[in-house]
PDB file of N, CA and C in Angstrom:
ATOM      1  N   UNK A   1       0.846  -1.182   0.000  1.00  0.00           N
ATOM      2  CA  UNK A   1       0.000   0.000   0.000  1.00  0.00           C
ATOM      3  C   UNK A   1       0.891   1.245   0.000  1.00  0.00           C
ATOM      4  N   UNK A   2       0.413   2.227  -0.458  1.00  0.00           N
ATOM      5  CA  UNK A   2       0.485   3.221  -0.604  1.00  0.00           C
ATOM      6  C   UNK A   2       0.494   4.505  -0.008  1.00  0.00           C
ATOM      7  N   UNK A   3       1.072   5.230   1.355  1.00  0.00           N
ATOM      8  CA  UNK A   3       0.870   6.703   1.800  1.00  0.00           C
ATOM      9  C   UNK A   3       1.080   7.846   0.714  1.00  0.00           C
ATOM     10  N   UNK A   4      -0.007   9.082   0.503  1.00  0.00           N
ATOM     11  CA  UNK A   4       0.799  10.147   0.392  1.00  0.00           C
ATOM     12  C   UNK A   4       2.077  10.480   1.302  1.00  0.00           C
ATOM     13  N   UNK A   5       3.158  11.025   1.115  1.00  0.00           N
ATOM     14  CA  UNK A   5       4.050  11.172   1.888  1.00  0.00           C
ATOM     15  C   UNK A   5       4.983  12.569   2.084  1.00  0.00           C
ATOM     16  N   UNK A   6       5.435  12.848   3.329  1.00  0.00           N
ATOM     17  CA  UNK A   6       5.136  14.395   3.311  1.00  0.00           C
ATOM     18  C   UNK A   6       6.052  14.997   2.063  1.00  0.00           C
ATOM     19  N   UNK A   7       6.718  14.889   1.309  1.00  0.00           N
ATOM     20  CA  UNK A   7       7.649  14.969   0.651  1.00  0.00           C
ATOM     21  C   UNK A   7       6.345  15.362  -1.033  1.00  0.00           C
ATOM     22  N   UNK A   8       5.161  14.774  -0.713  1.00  0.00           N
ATOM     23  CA  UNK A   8       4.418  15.228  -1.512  1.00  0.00           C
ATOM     24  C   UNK A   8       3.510  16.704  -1.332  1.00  0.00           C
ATOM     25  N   UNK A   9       3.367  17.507  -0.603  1.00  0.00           N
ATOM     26  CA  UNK A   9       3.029  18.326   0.267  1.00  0.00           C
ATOM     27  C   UNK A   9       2.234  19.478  -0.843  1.00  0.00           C
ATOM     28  N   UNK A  10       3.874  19.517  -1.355  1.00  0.00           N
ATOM     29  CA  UNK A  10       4.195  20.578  -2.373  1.00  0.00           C
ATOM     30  C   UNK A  10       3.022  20.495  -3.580  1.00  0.00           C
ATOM     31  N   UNK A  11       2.874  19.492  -4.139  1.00  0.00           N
ATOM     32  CA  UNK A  11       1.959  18.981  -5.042  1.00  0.00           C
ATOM     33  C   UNK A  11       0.293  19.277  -4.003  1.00  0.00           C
ATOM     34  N   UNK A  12       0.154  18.808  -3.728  1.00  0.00           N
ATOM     35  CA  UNK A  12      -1.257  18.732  -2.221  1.00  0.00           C
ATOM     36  C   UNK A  12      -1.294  20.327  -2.343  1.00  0.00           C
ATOM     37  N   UNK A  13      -0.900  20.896  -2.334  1.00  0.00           N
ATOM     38  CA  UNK A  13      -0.829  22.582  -1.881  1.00  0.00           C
ATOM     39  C   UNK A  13      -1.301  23.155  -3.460  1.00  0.00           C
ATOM     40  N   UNK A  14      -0.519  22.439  -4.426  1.00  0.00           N
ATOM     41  CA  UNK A  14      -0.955  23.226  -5.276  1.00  0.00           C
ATOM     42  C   UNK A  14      -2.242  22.681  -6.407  1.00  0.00           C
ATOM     43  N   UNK A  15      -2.879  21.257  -5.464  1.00  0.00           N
ATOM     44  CA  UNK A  15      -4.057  20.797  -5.970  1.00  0.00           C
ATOM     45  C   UNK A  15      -5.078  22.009  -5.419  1.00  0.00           C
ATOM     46  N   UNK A  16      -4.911  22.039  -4.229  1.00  0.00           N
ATOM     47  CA  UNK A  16      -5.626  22.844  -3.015  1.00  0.00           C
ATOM     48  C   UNK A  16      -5.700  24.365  -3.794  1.00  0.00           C
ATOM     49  N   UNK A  17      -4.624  24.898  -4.293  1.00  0.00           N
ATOM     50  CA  UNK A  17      -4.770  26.306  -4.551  1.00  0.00           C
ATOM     51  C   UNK A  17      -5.602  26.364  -5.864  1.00  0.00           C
ATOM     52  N   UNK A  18      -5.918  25.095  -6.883  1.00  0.00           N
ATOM     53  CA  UNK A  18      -6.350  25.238  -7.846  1.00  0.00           C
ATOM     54  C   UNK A  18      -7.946  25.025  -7.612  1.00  0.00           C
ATOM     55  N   UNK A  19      -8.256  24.278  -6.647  1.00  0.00           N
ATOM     56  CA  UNK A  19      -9.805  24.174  -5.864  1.00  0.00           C
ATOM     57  C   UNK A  19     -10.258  25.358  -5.664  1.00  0.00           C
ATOM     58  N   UNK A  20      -9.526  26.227  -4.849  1.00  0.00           N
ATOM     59  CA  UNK A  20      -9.814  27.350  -4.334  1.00  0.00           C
ATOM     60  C   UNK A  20     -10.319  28.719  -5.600  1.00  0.00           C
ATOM     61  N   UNK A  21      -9.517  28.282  -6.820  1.00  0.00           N
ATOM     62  CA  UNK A  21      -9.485  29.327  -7.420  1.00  0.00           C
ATOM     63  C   UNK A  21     -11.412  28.740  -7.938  1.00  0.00           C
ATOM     64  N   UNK A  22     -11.770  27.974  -8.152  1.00  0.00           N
ATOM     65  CA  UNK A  22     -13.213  27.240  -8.850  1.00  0.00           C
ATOM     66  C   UNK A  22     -14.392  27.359  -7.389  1.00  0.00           C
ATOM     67  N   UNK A  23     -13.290  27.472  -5.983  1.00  0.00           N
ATOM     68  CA  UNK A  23     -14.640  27.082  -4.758  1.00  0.00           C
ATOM     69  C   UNK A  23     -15.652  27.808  -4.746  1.00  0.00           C
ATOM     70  N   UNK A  24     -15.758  28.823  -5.562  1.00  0.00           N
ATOM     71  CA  UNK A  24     -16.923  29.964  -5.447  1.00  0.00           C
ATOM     72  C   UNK A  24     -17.824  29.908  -6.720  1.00  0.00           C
ATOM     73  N   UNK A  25     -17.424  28.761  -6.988  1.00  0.00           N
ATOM     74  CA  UNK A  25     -18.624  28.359  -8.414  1.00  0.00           C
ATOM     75  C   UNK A  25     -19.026  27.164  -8.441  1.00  0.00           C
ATOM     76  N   UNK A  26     -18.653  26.055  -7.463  1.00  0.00           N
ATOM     77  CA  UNK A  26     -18.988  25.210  -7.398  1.00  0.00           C
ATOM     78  C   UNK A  26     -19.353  24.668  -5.736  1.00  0.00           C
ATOM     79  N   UNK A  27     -20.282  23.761  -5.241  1.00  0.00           N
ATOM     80  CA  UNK A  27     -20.512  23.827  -3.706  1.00  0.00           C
ATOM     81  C   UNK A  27     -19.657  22.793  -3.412  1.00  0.00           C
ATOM     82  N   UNK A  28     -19.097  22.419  -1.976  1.00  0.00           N
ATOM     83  CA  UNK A  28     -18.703  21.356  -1.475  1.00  0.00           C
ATOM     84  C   UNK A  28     -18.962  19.869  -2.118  1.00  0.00           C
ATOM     85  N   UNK A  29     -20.145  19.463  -2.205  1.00  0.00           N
ATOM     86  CA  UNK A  29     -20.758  18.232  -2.985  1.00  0.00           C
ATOM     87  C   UNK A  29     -19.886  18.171  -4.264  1.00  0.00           C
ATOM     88  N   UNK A  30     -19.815  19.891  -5.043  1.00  0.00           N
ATOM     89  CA  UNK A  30     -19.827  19.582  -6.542  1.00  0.00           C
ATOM     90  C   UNK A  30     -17.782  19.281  -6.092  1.00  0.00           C
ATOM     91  N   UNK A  31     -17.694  19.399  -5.285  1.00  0.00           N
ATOM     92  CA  UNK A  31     -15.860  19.524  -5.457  1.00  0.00           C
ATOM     93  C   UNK A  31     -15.492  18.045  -5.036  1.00  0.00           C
ATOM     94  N   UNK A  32     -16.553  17.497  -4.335  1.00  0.00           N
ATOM     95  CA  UNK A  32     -16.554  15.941  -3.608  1.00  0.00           C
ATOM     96  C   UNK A  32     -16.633  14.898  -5.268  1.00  0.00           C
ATOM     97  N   UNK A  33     -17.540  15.333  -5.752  1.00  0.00           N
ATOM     98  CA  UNK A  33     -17.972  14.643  -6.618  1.00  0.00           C
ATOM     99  C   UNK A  33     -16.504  14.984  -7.847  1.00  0.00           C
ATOM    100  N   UNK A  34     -15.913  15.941  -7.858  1.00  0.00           N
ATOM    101  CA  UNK A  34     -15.393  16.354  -9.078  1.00  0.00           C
ATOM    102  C   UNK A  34     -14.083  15.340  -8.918  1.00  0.00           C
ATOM    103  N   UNK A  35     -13.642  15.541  -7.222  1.00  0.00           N
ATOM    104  CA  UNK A  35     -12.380  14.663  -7.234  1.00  0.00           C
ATOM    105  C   UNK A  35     -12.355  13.471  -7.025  1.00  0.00           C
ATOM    106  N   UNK A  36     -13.583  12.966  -6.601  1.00  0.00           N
ATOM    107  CA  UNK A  36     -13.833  11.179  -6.882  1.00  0.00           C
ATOM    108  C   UNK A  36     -14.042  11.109  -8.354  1.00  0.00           C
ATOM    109  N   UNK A  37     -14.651  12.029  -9.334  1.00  0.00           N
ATOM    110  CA  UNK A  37     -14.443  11.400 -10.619  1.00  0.00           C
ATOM    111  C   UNK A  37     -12.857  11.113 -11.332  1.00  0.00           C
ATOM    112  N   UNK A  38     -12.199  12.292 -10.731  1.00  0.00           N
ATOM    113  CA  UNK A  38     -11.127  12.530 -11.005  1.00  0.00           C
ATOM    114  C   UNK A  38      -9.882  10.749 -10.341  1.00  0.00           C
ATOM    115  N   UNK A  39     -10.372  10.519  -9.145  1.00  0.00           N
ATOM    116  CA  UNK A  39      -9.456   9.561  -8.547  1.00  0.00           C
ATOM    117  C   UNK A  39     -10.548   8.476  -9.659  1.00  0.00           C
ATOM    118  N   UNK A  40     -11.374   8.079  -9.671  1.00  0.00           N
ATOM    119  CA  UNK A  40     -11.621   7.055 -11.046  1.00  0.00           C
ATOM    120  C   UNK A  40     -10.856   6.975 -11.892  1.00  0.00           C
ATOM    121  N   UNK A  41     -10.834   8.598 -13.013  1.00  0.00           N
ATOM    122  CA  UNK A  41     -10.228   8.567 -14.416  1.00  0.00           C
ATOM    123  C   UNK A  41      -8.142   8.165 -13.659  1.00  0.00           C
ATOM    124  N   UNK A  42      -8.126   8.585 -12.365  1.00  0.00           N
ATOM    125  CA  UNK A  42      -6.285   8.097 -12.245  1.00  0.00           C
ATOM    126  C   UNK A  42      -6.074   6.452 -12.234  1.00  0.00           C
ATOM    127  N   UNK A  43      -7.260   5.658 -11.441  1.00  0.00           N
ATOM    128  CA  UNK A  43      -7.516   4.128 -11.081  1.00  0.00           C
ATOM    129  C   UNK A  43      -7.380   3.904 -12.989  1.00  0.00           C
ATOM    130  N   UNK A  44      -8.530   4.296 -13.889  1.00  0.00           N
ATOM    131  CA  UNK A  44      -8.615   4.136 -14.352  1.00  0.00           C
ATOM    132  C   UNK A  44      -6.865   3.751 -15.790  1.00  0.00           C
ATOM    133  N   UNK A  45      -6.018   4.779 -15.352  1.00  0.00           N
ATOM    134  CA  UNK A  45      -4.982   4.814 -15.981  1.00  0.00           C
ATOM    135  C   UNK A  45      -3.685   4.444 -15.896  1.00  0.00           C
ATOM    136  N   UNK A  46      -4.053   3.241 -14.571  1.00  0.00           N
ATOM    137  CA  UNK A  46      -3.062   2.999 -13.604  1.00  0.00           C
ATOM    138  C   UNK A  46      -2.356   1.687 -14.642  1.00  0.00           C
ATOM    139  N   UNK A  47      -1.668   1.380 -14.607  1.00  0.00           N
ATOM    140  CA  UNK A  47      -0.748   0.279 -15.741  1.00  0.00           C
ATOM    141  C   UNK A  47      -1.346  -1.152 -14.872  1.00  0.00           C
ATOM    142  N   UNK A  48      -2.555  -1.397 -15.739  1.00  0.00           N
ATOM    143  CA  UNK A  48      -3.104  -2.596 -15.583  1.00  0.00           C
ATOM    144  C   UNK A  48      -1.949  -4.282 -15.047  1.00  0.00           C
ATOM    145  N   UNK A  49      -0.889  -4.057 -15.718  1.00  0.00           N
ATOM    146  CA  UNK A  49      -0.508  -4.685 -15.728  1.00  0.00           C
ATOM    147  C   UNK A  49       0.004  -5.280 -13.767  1.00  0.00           C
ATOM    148  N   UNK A  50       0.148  -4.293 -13.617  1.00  0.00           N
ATOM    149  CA  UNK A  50       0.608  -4.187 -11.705  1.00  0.00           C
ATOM    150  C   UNK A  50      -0.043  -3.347 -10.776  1.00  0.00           C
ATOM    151  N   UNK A  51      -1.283  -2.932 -11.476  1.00  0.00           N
ATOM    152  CA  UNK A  51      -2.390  -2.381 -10.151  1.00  0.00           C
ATOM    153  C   UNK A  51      -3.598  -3.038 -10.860  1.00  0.00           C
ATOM    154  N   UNK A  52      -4.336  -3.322  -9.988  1.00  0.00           N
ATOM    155  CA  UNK A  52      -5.182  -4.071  -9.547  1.00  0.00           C
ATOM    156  C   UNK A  52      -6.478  -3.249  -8.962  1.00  0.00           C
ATOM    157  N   UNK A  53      -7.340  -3.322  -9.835  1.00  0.00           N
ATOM    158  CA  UNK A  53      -8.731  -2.287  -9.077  1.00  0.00           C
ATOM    159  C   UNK A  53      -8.786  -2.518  -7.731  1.00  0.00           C
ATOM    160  N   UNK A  54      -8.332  -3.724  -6.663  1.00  0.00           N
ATOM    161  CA  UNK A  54      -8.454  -3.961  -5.468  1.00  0.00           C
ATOM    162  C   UNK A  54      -7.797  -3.271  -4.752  1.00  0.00           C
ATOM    163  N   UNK A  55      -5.812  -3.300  -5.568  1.00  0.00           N
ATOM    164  CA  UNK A  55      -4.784  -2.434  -4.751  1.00  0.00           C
ATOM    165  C   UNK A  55      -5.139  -1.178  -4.794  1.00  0.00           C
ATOM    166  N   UNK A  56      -5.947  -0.821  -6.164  1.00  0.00           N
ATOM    167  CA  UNK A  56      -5.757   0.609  -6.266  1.00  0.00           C
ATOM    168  C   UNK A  56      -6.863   1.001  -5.037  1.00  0.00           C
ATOM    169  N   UNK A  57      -8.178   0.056  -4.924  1.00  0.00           N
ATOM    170  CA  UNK A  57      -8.656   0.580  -3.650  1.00  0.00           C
ATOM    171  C   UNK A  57      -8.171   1.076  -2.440  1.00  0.00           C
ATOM    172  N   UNK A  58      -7.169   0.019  -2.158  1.00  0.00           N
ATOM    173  CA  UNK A  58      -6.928  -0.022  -0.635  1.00  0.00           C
ATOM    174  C   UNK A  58      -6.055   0.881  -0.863  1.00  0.00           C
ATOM    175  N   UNK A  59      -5.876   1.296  -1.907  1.00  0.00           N
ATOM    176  CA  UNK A  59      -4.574   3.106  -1.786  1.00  0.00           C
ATOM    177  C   UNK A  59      -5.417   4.085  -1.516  1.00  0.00           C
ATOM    178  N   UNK A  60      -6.699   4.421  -2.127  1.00  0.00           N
ATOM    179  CA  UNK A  60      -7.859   4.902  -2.492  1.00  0.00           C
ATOM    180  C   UNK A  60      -8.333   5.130  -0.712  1.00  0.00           C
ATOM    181  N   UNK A  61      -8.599   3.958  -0.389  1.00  0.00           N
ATOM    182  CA  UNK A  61      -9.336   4.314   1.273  1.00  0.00           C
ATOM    183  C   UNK A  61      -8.260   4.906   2.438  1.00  0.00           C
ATOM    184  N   UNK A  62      -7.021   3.648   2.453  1.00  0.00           N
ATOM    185  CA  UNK A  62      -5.730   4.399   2.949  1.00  0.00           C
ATOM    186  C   UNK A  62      -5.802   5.571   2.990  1.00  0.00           C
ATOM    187  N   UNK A  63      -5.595   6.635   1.945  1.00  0.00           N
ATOM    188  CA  UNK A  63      -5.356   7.892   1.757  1.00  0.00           C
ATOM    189  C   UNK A  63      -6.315   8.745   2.071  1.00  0.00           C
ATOM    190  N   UNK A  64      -7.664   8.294   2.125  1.00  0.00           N
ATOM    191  CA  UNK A  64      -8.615   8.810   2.851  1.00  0.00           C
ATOM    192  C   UNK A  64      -9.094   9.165   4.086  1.00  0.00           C
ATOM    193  N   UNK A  65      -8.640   8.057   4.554  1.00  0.00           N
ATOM    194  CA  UNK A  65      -8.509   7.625   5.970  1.00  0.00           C
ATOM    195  C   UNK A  65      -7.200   8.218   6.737  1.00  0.00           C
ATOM    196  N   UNK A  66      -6.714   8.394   6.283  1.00  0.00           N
ATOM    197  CA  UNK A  66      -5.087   9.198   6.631  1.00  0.00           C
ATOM    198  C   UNK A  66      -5.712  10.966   6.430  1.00  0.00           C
ATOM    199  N   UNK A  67      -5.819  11.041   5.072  1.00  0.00           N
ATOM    200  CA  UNK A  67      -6.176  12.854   5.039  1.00  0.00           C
ATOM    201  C   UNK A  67      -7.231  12.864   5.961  1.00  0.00           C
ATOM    202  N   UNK A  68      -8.385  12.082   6.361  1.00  0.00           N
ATOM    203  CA  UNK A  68      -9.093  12.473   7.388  1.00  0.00           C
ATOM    204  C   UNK A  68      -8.637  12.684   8.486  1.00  0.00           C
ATOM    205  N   UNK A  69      -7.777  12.143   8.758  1.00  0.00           N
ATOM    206  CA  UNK A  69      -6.987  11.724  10.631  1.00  0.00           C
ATOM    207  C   UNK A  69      -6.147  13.102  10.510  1.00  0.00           C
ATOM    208  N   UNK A  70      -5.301  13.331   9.339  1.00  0.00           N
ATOM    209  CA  UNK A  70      -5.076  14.599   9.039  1.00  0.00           C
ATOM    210  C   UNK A  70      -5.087  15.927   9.867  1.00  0.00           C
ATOM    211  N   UNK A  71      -6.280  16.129   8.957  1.00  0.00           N
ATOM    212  CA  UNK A  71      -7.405  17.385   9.155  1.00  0.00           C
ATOM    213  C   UNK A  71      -7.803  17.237  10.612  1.00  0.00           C
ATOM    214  N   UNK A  72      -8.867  16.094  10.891  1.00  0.00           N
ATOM    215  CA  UNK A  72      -9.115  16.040  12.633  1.00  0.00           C
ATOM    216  C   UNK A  72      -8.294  16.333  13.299  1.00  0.00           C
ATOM    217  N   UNK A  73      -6.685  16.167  13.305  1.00  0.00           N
ATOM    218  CA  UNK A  73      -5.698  16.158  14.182  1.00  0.00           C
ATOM    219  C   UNK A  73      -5.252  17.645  14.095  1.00  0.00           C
ATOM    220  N   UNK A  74      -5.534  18.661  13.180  1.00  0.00           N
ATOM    221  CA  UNK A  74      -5.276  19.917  13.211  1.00  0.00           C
ATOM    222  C   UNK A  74      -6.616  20.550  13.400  1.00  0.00           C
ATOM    223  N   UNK A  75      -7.700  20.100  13.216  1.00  0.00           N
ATOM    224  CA  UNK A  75      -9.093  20.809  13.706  1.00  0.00           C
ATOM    225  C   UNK A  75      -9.119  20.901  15.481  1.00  0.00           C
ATOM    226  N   UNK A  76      -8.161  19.493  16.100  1.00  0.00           N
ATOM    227  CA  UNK A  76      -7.909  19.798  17.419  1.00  0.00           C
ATOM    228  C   UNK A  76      -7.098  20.369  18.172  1.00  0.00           C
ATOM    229  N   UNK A  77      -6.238  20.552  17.459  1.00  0.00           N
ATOM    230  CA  UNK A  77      -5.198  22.120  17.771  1.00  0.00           C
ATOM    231  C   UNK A  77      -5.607  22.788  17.952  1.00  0.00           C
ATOM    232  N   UNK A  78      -6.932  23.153  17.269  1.00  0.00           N
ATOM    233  CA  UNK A  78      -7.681  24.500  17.465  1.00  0.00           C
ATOM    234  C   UNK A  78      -9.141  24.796  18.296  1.00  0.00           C
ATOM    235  N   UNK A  79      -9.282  23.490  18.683  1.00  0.00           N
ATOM    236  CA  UNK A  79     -10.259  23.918  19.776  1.00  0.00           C
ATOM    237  C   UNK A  79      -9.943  24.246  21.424  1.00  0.00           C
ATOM    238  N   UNK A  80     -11.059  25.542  20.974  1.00  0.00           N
ATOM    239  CA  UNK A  80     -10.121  26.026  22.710  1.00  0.00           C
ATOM    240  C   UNK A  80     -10.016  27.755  22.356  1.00  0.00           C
ATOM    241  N   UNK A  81      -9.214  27.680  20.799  1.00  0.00           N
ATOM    242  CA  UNK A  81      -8.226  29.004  20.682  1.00  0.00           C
ATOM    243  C   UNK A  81      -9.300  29.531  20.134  1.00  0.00           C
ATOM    244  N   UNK A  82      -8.806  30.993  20.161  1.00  0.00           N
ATOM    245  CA  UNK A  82      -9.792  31.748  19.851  1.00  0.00           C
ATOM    246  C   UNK A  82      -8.526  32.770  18.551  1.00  0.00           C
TER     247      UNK A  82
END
């Protein structure tokens, strides 16, 4: 399996800045929906030969499950502060 890893950051930052520039024309849902189509069309282009719709899952949830723990773990830094 697969981590993003912090060494990817740089890239992450500048997915993020390109969201931002579209977030005011599209709602939360439409940005949910845009980048699960988007992680499809990458599954989709992955070299059949050595990924596996299964592996590519468990990279797929991994990474989900990680950016969630993420975010929670800096949303709790901040409760409290003002």
């Amino acid at each position: 399996m697969k981590l993003a890893a912090p060494e990817h950051e740089a890239s992450y930052q500048e997915m993020c800045d390109l969201l931002k520039r579209h977030a005011d024309k599209v709602s939360a849902v439409d940005l949910l929906a845009i980048a699960s189509n988007m992680i499809g069309k990458l599954i989709a282009l992955q070299d059949q030969r050595t990924m596996t719709r299964e592996k590519a899952m468990k990279i797929v949830v991994a990474n989900i499950e990680e950016g969630n723990r993420q975010v929670f773990s800096e949303l709790e830094k901040t409760v409290g502060s003002s």
